[in-house]
Protein backbone atom coordinates (compact mmCIF):
# COMPACT_ATOMS: atom_id res chain seq x y z
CA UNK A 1 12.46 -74.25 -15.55
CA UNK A 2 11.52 -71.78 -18.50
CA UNK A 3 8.20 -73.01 -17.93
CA UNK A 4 8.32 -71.93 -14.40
CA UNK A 5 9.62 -68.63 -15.71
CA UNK A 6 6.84 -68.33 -18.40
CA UNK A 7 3.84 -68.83 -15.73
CA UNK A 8 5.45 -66.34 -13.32
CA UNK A 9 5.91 -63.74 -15.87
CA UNK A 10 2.10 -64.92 -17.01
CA UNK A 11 0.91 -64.62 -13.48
CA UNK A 12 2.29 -61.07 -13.27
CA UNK A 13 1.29 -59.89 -16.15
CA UNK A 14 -2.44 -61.13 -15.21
CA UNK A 15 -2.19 -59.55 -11.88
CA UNK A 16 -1.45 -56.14 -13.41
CA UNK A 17 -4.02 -55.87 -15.96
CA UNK A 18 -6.29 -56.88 -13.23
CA UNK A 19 -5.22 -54.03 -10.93
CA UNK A 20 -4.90 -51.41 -14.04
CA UNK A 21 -8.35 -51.93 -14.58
CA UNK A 22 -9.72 -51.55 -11.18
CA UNK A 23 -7.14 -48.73 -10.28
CA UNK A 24 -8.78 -46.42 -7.96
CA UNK A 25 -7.89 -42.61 -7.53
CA UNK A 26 -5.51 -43.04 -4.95
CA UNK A 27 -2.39 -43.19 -3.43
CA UNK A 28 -1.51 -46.72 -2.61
CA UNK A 29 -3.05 -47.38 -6.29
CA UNK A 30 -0.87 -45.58 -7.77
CA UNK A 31 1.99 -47.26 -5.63
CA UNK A 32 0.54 -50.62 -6.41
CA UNK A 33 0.85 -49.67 -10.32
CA UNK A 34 4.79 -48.67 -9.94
CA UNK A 35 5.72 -51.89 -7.87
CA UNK A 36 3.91 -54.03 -10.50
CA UNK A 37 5.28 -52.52 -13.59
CA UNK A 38 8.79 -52.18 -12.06
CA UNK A 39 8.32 -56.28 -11.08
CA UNK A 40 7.51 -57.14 -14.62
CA UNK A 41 10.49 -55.06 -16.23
CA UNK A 42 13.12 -56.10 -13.28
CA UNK A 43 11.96 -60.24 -14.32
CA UNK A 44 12.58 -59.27 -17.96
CA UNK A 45 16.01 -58.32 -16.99
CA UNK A 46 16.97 -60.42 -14.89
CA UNK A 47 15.72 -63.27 -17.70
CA UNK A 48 17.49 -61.48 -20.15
CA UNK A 49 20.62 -61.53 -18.17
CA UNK A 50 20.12 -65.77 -17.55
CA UNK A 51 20.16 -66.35 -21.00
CA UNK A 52 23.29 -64.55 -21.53
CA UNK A 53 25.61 -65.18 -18.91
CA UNK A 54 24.09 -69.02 -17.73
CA UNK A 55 24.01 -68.78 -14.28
CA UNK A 56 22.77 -71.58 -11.55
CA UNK A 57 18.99 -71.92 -11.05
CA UNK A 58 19.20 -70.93 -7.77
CA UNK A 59 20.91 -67.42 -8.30
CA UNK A 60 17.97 -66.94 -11.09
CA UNK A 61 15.41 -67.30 -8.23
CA UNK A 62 17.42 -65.16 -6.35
CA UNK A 63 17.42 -62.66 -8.62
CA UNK A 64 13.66 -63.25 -9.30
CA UNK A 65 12.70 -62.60 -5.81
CA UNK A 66 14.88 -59.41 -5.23
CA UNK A 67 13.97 -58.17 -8.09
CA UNK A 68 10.30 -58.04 -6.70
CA UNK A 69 10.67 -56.98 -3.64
CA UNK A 70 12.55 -54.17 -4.22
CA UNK A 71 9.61 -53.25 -7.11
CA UNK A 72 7.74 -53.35 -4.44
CA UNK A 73 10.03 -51.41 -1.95
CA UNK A 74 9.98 -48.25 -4.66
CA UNK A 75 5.51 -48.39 -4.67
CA UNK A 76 5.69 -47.97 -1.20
CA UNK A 77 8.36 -45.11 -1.34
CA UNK A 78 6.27 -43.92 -4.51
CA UNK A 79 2.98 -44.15 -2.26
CA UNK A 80 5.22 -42.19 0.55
CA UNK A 81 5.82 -39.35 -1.91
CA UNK A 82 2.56 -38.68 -3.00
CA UNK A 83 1.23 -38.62 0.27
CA UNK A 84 3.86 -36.55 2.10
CA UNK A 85 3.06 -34.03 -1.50
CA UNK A 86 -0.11 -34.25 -0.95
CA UNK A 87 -0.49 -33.04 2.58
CA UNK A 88 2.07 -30.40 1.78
CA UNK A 89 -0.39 -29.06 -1.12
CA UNK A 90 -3.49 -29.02 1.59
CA UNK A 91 -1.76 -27.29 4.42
CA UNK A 92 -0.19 -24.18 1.94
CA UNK A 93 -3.65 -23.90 0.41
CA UNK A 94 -5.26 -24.08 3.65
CA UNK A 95 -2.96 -21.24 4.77
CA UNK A 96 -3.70 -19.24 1.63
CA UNK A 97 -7.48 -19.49 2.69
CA UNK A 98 -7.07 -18.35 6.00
CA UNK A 99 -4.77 -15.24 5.31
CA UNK A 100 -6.81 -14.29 2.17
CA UNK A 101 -10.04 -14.70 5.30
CA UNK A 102 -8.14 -12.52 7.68
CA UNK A 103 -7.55 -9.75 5.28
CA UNK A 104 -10.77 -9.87 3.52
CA UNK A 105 -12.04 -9.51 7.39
CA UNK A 106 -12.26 -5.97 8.96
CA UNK A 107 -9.37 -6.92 11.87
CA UNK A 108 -8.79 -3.34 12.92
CA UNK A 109 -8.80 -3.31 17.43
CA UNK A 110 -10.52 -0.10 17.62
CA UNK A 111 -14.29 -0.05 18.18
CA UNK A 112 -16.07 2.88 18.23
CA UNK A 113 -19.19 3.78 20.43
CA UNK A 114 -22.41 2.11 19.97
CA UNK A 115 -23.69 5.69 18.14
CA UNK A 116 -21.41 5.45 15.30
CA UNK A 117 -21.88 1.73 14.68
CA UNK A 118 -25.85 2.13 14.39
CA UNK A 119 -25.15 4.82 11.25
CA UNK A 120 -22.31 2.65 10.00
CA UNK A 121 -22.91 0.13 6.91
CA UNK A 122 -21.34 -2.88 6.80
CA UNK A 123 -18.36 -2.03 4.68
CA UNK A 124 -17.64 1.01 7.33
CA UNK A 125 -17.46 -1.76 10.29
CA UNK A 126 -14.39 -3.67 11.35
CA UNK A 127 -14.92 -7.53 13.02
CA UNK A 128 -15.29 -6.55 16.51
CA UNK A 129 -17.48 -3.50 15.72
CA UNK A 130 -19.82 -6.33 13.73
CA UNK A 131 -19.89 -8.14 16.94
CA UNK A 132 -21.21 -5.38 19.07
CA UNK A 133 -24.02 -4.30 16.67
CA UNK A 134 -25.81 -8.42 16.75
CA UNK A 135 -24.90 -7.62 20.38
CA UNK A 136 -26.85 -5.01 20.94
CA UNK A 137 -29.36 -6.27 18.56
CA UNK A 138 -29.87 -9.41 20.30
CA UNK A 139 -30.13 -7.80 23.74
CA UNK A 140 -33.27 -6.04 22.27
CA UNK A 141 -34.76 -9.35 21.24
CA UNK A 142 -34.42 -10.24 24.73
CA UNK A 143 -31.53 -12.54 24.93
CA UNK A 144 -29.11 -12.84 27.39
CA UNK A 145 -25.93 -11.98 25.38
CA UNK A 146 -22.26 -12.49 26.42
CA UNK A 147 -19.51 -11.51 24.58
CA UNK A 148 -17.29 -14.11 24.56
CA UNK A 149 -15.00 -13.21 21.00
CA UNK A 150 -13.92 -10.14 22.96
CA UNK A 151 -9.80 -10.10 21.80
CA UNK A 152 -10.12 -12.34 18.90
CA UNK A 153 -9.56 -15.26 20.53
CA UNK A 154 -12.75 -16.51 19.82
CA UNK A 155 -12.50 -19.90 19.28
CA UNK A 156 -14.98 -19.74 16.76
CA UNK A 157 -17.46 -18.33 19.10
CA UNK A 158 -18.12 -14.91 18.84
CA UNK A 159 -21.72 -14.57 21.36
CA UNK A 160 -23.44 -16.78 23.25
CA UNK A 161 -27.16 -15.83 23.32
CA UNK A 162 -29.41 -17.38 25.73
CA UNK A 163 -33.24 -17.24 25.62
CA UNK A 164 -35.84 -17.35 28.43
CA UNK A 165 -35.95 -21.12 29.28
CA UNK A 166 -32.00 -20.96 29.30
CA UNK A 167 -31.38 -22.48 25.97
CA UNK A 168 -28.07 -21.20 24.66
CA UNK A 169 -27.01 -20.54 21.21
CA UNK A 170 -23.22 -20.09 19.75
CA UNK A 171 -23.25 -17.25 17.32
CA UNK A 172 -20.33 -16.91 14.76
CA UNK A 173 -19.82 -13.17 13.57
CA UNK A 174 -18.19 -12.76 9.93
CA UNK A 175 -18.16 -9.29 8.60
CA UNK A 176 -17.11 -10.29 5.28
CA UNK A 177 -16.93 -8.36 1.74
CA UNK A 178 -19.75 -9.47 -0.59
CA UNK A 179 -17.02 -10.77 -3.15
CA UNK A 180 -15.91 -13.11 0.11
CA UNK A 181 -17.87 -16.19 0.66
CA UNK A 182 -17.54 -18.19 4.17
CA UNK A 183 -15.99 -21.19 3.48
CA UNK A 184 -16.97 -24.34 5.01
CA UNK A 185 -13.91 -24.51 7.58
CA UNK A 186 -15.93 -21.72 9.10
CA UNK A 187 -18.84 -23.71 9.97
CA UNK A 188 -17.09 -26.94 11.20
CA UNK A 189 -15.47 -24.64 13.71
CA UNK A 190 -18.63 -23.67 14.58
CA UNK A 191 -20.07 -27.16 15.35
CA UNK A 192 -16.52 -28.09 17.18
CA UNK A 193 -16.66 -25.22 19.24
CA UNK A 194 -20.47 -24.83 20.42
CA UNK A 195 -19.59 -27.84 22.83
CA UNK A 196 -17.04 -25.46 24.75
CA UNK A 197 -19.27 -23.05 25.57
CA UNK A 198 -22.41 -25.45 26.55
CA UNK A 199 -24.35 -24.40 23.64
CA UNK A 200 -27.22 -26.58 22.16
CA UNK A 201 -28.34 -24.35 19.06
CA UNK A 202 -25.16 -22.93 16.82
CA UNK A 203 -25.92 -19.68 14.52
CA UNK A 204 -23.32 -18.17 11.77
CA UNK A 205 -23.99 -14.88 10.78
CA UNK A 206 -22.49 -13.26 7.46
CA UNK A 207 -22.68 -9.95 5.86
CA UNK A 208 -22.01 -11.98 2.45
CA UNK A 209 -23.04 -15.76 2.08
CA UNK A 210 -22.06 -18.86 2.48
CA UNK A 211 -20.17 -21.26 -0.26
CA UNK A 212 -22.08 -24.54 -1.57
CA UNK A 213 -20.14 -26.52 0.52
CA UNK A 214 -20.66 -24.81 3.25
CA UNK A 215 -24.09 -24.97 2.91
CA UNK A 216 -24.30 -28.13 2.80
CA UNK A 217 -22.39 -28.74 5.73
CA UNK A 218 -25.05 -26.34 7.57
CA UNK A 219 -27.39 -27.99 7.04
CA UNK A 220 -26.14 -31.71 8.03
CA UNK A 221 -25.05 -30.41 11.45
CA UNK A 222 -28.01 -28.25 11.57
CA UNK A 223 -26.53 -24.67 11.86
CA UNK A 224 -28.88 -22.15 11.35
CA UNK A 225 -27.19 -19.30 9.22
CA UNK A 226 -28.11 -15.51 8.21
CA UNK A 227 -26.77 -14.17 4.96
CA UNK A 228 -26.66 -10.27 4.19
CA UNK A 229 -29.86 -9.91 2.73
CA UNK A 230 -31.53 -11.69 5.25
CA UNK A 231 -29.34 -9.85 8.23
CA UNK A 232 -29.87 -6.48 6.91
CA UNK A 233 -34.21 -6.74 6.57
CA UNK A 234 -33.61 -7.82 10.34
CA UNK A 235 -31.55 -5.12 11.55
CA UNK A 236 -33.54 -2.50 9.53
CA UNK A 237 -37.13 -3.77 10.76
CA UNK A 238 -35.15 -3.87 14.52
CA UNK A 239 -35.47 0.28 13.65
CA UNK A 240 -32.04 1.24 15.81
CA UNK A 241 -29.40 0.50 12.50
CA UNK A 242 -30.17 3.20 10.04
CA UNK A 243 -26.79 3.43 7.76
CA UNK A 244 -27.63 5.56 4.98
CA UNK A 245 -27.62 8.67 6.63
CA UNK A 246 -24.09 9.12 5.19
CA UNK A 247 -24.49 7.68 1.70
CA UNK A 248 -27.48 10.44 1.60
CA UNK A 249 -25.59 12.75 2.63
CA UNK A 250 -22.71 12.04 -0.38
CA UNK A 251 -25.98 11.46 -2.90
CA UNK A 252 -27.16 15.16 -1.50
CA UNK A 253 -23.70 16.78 -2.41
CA UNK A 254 -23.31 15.38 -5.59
CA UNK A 255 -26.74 16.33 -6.68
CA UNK A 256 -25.85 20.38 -5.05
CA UNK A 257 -22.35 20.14 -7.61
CA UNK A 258 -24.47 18.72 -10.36
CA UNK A 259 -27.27 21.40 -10.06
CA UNK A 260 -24.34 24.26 -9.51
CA UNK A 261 -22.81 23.34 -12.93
CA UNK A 262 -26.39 23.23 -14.52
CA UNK A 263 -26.69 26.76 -13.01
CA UNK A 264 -23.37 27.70 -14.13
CA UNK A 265 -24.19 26.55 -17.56
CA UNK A 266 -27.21 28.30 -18.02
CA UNK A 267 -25.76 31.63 -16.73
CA UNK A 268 -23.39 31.49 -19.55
CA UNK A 269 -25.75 31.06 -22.00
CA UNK A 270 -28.21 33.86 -20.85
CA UNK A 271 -24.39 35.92 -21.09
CA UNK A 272 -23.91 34.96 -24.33
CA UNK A 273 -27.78 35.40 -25.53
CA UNK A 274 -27.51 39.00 -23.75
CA UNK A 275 -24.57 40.63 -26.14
CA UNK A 276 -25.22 42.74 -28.52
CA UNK A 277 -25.73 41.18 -32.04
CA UNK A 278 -24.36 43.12 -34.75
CA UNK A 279 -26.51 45.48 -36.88
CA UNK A 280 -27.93 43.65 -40.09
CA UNK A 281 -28.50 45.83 -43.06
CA UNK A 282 -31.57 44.04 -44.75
CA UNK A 283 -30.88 46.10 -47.84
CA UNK A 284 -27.31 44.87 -48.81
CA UNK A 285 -27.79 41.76 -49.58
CA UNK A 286 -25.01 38.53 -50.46
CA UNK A 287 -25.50 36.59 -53.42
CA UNK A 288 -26.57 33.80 -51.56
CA UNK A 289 -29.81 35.24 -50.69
CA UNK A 290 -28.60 36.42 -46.98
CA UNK A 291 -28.33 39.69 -45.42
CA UNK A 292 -24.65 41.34 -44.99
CA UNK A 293 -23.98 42.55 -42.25
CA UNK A 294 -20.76 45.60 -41.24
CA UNK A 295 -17.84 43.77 -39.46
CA UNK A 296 -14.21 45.83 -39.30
CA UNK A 297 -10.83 43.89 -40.39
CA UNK A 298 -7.60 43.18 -38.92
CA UNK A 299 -6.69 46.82 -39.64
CA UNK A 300 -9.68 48.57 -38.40
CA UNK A 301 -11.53 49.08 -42.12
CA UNK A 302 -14.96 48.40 -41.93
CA UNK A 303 -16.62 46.42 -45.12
CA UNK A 304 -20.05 43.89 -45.50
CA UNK A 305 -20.01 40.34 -44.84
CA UNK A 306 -22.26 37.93 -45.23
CA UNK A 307 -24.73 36.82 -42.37
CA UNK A 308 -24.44 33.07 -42.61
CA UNK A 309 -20.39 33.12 -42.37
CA UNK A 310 -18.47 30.83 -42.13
CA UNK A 311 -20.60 28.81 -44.77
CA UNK A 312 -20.69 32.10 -47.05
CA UNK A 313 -17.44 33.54 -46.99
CA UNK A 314 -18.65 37.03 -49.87
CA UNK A 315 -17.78 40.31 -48.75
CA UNK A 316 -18.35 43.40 -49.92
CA UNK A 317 -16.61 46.91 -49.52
CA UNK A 318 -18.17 49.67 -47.90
């Protein structure tokens, strides 16, 4: 019988070094790690416990057997945990994404007239005001362009732009800050939601970039993508999109308050160069070598005082 015992308790411990050292990172691992490590200390106690109280054989192997299984029961409630934890982490950090997305995004409803968005920068646009400018710009190039992101409900669609033999193309509009990268949820949208709207070709367009992952997911599901370097040299060689009429503008009143002041300063100087400078008297001289010159004190009384004051303090009475 204690032989029995010993090649169980050998058999376990074998089976656990073997699964400790091929432990992979996950869940059910993990599990598998608790149930055997809770199996080898529940057979320790329950062999502790036959040596002191001398039960029957069969209430040992009883014992034995419960005692593993319910190890085993607690992995698989351990494995439950983790998982259920796990999915709990993903969705609030998935949430976090999207809200920090949605308020990095300009969301305001308004859109102004197609005048005002062709002298408006990026940063001056909101989302649906982004939309219309690639609309307009893509009209020019001779596409076919609906508007089907009209009301945010876009689906991950924002246009669909078809060419002269029909061919369509889903195009997802992201008027993002620079600091604001498109993640790579972004672009699986993209590739989900082409399919609803017919489309053979998908295009994401960015006023920032992309993140590596993202990247490299365009690329596998062949999405062809514009960041804002690339966007901007196309909209400015288009000729219509001229933003910087504004920033020259602010650059043109700055440099009219900068030149004021520099006029302002130089008009106090002239002032101050145009008083009249105090007679010096070559012939009274201080004994450092300097010319004195009259000055009047606190009670009216004139007397001589050296040139160079304050580094010569002398003074002479009249």
């Amino acid at each position: 019988m204690e032989l029995q015992v010993g090649y169980s308790l050998s058999s376990l411990s074998i089976i656990t070094s073997k699964e400790s050292r091929q432990l992979a990172r996950t869940y059910y691992a993990e599990g598998r790690q608790v149930a055997n490590a809770l199996s080898v200390i529940f057979v320790l106690i329950v062999m502790i416990m036959y040596m002191l109280i001398k039960f029957d054989f069969l209430t040992f192997i009883g014992l034995i057997v419960g005692s593993i299984l319910a190890a085993n029961l607690l992995g698989s409630l351990w494995t439950m945990k983790r998982r259920a934890e796990s999915k709990s982490r993903k969705r609030s950090s998935s949430s976090k994404r999207t809200t920090v997305a949605q308020a990095s995004q300009r969301t305001s409803n308004q859109v102004r007239s197609d005048a005002e968005i062709l002298t408006s920068s990026f940063d001056e646009m909101n989302g649906f005001e982004f939309e219309r400018l690639l609309a307009l710009y893509f009209r020019d190039q001779g596409y076919e362009v609906r508007e089907v992101g009209v009301g945010g409900n876009d689906g991950g669609v924002d246009l669909v732009i078809i060419d002269k033999r029909g061919e369509k193309t889903a195009v997802q509009a992201k008027c993002y800050s620079e600091h604001n990268l498109v993640p790579v949820q972004i672009v699986r949208e993209l590739v989900g939601a082409k399919r609803n709207h017919d489309c053979i070709l998908s295009l994401l367009v960015t006023t920032s970039d992309l993140t590596p992952p993202a990247k490299r997911e365009a690329e596998q599901f062949k999405v062809d993508y514009w960041h804002g370097a690339l966007l901007e040299q196309k909209l400015r060689t288009w000729g219509k999109w001229q933003p910087s009429k504004k920033k020259q503008r602010q650059v043109r009143k700055v440099s009219t308050q900068t030149e004021a002041k520099r006029e302002i300063t130089q008009s106090k100087s002239q002032v101050a160069a145009a008083r009249p400078v105090k007679a010096v008297d070559s012939s009274v001289t201080c004994h450092c070598g300097a010319p004195m010159v009259k000055r009047k004190n606190k009670l009216g009384i004139e007397f001589w005082g050296c040139s160079r004051f304050p580094q010569c303090r002398h003074t002479r009475s009249v």
